[in-house]
Protein backbone atom coordinates (compact mmCIF):
# COMPACT_ATOMS: atom_id res chain seq x y z
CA UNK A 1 -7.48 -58.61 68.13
CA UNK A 2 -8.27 -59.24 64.02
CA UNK A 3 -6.89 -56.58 61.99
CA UNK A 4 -5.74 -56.85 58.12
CA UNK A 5 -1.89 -55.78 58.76
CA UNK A 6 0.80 -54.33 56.68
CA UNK A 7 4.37 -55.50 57.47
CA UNK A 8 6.65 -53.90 55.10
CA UNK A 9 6.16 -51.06 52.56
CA UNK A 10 4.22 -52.21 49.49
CA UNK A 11 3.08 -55.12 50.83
CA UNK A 12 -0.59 -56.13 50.22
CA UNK A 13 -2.11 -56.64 53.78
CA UNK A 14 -2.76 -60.05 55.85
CA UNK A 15 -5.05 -61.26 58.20
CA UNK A 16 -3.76 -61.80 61.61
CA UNK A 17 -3.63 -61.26 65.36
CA UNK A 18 -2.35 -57.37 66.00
CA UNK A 19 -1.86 -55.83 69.93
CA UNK A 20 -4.39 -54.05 71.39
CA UNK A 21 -4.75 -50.57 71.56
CA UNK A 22 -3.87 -48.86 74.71
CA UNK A 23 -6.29 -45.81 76.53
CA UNK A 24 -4.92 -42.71 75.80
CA UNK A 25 -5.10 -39.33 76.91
CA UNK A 26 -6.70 -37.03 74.20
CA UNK A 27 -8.13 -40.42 71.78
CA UNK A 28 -11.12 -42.38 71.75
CA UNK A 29 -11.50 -46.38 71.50
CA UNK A 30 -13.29 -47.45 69.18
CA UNK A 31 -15.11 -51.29 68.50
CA UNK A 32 -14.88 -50.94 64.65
CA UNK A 33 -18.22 -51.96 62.68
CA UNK A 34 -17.68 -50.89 58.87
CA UNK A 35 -14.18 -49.91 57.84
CA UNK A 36 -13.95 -48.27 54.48
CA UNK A 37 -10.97 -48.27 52.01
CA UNK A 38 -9.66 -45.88 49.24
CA UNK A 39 -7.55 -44.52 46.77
CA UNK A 40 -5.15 -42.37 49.43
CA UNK A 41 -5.00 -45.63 51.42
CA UNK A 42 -3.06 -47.87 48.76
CA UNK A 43 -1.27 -44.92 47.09
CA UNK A 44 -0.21 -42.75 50.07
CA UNK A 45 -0.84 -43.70 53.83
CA UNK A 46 2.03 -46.05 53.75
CA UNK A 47 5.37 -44.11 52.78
CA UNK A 48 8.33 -43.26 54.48
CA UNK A 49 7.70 -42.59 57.89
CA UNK A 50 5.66 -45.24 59.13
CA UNK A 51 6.48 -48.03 61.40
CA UNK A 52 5.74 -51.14 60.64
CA UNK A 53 3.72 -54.10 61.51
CA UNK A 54 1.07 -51.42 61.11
CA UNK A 55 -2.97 -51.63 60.52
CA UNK A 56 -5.00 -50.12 57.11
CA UNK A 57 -5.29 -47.25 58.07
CA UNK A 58 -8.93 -46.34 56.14
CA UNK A 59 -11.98 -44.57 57.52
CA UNK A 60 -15.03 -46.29 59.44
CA UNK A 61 -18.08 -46.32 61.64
CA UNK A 62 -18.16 -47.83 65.08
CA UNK A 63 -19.30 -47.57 68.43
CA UNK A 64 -17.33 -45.89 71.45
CA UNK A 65 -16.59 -47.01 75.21
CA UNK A 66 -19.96 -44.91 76.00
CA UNK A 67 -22.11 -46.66 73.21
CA UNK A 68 -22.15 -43.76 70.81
CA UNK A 69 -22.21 -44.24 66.86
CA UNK A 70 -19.42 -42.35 65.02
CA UNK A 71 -17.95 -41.84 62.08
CA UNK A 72 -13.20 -41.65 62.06
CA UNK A 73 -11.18 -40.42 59.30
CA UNK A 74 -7.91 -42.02 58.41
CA UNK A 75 -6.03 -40.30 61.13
CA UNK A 76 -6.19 -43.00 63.60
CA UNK A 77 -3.14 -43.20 66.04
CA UNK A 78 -0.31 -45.15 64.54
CA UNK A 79 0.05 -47.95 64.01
CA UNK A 80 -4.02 -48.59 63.91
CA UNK A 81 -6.37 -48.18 61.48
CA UNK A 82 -9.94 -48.89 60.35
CA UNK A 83 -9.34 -52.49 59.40
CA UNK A 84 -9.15 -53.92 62.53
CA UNK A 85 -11.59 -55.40 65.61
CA UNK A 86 -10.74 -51.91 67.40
CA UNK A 87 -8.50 -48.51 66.74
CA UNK A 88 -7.76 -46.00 68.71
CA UNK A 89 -8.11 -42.18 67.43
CA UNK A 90 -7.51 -38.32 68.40
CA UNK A 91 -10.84 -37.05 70.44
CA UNK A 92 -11.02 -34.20 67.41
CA UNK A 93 -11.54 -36.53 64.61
CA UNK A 94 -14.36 -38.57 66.15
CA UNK A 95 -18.20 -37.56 65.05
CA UNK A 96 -21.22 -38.54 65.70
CA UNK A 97 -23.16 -40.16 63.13
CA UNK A 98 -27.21 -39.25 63.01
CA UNK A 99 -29.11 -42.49 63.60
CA UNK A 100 -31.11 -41.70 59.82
CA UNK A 101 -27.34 -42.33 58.40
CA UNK A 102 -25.82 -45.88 57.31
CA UNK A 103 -22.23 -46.66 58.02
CA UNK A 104 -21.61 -46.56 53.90
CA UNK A 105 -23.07 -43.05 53.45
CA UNK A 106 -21.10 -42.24 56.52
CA UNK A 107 -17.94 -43.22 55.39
CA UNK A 108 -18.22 -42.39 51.41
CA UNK A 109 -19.31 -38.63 52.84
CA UNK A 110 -16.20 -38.51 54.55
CA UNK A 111 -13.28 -38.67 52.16
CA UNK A 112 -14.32 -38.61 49.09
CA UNK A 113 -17.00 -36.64 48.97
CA UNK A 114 -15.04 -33.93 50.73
CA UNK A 115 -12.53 -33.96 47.76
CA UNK A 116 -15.21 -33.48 45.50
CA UNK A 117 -16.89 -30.58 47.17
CA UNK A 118 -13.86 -28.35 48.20
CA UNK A 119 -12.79 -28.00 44.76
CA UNK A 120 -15.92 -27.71 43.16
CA UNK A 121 -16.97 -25.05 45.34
CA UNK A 122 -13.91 -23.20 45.10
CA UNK A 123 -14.22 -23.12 41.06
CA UNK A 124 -17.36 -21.10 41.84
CA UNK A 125 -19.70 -23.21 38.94
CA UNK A 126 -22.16 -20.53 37.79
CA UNK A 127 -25.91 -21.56 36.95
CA UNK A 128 -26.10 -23.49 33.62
CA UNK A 129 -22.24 -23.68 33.57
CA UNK A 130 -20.76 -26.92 31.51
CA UNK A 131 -18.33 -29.26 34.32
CA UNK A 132 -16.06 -32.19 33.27
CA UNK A 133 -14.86 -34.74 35.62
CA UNK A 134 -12.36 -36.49 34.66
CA UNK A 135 -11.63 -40.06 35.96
CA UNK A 136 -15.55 -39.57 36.94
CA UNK A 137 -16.59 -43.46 37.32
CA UNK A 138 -14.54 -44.03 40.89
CA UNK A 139 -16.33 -43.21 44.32
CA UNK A 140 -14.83 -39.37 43.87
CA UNK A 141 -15.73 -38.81 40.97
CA UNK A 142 -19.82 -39.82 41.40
CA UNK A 143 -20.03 -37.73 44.20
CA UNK A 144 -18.73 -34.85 42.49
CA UNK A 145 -20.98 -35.07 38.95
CA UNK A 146 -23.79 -34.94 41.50
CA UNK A 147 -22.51 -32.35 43.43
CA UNK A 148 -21.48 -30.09 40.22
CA UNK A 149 -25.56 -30.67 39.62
CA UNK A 150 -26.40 -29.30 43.23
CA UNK A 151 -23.99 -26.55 42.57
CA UNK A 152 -25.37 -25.09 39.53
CA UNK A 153 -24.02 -26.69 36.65
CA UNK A 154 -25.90 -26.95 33.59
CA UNK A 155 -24.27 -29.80 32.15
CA UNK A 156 -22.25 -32.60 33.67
CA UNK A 157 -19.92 -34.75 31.74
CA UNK A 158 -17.88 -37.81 33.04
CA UNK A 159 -14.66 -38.87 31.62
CA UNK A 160 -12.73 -41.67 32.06
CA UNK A 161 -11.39 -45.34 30.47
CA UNK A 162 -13.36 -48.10 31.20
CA UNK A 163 -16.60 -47.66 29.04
CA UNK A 164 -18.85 -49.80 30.85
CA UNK A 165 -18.42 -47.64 34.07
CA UNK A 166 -19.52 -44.76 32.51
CA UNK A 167 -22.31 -46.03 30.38
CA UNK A 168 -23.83 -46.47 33.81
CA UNK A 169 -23.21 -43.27 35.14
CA UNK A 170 -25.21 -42.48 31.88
CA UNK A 171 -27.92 -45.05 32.13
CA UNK A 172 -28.63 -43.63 35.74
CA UNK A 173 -28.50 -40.02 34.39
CA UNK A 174 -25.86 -39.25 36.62
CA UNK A 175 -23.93 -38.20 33.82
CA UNK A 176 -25.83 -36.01 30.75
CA UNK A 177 -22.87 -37.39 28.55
CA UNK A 178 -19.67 -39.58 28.60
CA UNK A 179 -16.64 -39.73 27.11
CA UNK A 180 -14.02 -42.75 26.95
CA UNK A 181 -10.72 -41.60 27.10
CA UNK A 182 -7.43 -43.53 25.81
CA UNK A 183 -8.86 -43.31 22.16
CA UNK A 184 -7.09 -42.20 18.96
CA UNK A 185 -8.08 -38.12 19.65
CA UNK A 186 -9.21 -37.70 23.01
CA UNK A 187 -9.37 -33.93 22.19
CA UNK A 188 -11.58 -34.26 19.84
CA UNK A 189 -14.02 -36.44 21.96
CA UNK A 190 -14.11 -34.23 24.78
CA UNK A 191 -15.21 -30.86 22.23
CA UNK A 192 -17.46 -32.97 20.86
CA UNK A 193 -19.37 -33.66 24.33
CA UNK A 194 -19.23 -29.76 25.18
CA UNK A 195 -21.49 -27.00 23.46
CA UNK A 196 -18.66 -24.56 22.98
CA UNK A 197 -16.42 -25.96 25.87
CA UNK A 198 -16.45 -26.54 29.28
CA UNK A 199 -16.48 -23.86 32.08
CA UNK A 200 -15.22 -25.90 34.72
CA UNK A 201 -13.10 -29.31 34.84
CA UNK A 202 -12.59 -31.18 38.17
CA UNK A 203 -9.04 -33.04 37.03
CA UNK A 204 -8.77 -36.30 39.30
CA UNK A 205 -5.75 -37.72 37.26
CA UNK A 206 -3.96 -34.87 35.79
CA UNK A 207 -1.11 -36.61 33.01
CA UNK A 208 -2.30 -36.48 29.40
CA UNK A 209 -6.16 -36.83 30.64
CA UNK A 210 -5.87 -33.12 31.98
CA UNK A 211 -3.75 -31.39 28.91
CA UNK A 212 -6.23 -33.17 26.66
CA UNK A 213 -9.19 -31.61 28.98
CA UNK A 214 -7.04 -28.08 28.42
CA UNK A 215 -7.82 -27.75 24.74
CA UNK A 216 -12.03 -28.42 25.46
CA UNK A 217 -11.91 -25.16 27.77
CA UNK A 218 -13.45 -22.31 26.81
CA UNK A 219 -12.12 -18.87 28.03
CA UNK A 220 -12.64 -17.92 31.65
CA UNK A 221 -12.83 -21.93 32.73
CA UNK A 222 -11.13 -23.26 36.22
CA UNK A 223 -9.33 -26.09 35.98
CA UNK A 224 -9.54 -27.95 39.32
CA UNK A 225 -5.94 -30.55 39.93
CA UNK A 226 -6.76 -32.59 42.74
CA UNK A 227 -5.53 -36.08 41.68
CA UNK A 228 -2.11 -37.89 40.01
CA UNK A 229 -3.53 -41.48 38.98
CA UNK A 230 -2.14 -40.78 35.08
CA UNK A 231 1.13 -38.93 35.76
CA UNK A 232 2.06 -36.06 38.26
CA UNK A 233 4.43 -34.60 35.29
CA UNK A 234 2.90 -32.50 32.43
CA UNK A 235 4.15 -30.87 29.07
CA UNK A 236 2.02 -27.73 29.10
CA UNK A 237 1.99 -25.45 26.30
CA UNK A 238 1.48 -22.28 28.28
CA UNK A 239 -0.94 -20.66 25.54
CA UNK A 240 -3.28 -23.22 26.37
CA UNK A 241 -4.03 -21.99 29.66
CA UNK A 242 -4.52 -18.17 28.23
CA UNK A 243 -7.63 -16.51 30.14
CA UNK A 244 -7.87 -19.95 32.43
CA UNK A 245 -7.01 -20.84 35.84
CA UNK A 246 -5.09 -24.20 36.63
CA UNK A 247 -5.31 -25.03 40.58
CA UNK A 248 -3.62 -27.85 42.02
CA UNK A 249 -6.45 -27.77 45.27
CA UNK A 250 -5.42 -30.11 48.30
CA UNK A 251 -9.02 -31.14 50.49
CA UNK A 252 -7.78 -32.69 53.62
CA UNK A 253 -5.52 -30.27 55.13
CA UNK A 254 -7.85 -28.13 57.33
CA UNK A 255 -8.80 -28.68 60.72
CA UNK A 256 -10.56 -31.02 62.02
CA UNK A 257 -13.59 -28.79 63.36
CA UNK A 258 -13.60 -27.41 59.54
CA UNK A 259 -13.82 -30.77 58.05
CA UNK A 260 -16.50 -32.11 60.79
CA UNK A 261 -18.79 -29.46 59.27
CA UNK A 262 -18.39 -30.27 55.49
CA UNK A 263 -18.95 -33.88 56.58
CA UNK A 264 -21.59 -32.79 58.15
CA UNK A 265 -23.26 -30.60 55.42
CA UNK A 266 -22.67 -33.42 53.15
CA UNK A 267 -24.79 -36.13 54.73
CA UNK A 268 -27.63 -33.45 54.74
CA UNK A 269 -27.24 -32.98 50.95
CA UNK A 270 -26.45 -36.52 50.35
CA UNK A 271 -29.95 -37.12 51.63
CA UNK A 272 -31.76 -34.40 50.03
CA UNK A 273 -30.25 -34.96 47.02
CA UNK A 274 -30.18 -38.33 46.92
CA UNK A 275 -26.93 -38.79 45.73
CA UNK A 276 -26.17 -42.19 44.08
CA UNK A 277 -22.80 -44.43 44.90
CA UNK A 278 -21.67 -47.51 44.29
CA UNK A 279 -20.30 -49.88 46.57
CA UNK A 280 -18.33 -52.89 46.26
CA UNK A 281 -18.06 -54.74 49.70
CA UNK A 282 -15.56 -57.15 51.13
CA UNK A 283 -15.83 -59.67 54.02
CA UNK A 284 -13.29 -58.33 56.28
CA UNK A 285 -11.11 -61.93 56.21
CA UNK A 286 -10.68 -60.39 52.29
CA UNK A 287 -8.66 -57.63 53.24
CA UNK A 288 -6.17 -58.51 50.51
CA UNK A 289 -8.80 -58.79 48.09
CA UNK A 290 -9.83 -55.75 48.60
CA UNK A 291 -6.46 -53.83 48.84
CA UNK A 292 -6.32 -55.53 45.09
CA UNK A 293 -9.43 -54.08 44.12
CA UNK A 294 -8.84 -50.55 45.34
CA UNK A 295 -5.28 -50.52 43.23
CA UNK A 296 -6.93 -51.96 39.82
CA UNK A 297 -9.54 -49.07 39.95
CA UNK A 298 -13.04 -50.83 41.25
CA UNK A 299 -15.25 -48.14 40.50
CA UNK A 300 -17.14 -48.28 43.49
CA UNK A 301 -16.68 -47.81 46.93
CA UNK A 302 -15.16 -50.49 48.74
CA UNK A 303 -16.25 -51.62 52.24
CA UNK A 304 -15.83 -54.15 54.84
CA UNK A 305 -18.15 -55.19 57.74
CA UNK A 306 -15.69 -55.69 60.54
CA UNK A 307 -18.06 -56.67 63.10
CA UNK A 308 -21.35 -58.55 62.60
């Protein structure tokens, strides 16, 4: 079969001709139509541990042995993945997608839109509450300015570098202000977007990004860690964090039954709330392309169509 293929740690992946998978006992075959990629896929599905040749490993839609429609996480049996004709994955992690639901709201609901609503729902965002996302303009952080919204927030405001990303979370009011980080006081920037300082802040890079987003607190405000993208090391100046919570909150550690019904509860309130993504998608022969675009930060979520 096709299937975009890793062959040594690091390595960007290649189209080529990869084995078959094998009925097991306990999986599901699956014919692969969408395959999705993200940020745990480039930075963390490949360390020490796995054999290689080895597939993408991703998330996707497909269709079963039976004919039914479903949605996989990344947790295909090794050495598969989403990025190929077919994969093979544990019985547990296979749902059924509702026929209302395209394979790209499938698959964004998965992931990253879990990581956005464990947190958030864990900092318990009182109505009218301020929230700041930091590193806001990538698939994660979308999801989670709308979901703050949902959740009760009064005001939602993105932060991140690239300026022309978030003037369009602002142009589609996803975002009620913006702030580009990297500039001469980032401090100041992010106090000047709050009324008095934020309540909650939903840290997808930690680094300087989150010790900046400290100082724009006010007291009583949860700061969420769920993300490393701008260092995984901080300096912290411990008064900074007087009458504030820091948690470091990990989202994809729960069972599988546990995570079929938040993905579930999200596609209803992706619907209802009409909740906004972009996507940037890939011919699967591109795989490399897009394994490029996922590590420079595309600001969108990225997508192949594996079988037309």
């Amino acid at each position: 079969m096709k299937a975009a293929i890793i062959h040594e740690r690091g390595a960007a992946p290649v189209i080529g001709a990869f084995p078959e998978p094998a009925p097991r006992e306990g999986a599901v075959l699956i014919d692969v139509d969408t395959a999705g990629l993200g940020g745990w896929d480039v930075l963390g599905a490949y360390r020490l541990g796995v054999a290689y040749p080895c597939v993408i490993r991703g998330e996707g839609v497909g269709r079963t042995q039976d004919g039914r429609r479903v949605y996989f996480g990344e947790r295909s049996v090794l050495p598969y993945g989403a990025w190929a004709e077919r994969t093979l994955v544990p019985a547990e992690e296979v749902w059924d997608v509702p026929d209302e639901v395209d394979d790209r709201t499938a698959i964004a609901m998965g992931i990253a839109a879990t990581g956005a609503l464990v947190p958030l729902e864990q900092a318990k965002i009182q109505p009218g509450e301020q929230v700041l996302v930091l590193g806001a303009t990538g698939t994660l952080g979308q999801i989670a300015l709308q979901l703050a919204r949902f959740l009760g927030a009064g005001r939602v405001v993105a932060a991140a570098r690239s300026r022309e990303a978030l003037a369009r979370l602002k142009e589609r009011g996803i975002a009620d202000e913006v702030v580009v980080m990297g500039g001469e006081d980032d401090v100041a920037a992010l106090k000047a977007a709050t009324d008095g300082g934020f309540d909650v802040v939903l840290d997808l890079v930690c680094g300087q990004p989150m010790l900046s987003a400290l100082k724009a607190t006010r007291w009583g405000a949860r700061i969420m860690t769920i993300g490393t993208g701008a260092g995984r090391q901080v300096n912290l100046d411990i008064a900074d964090l007087l009458f504030r919570t820091l948690s470091c909150i990990g989202t994809g550690q729960r069972p599988p039954a546990d995570r079929r019904a938040i993905w579930e509860r999200l596609l209803r309130i992706a619907r209802e709330q009409d909740i906004q993504i972009d996507y940037t998608d890939f011919a699967f022969d591109d795989a490399g392309a897009a394994w490029a675009a996922q590590v420079g930060g595309p600001h969108a979520k990225i997508t192949a169509r594996v079988r037309t």
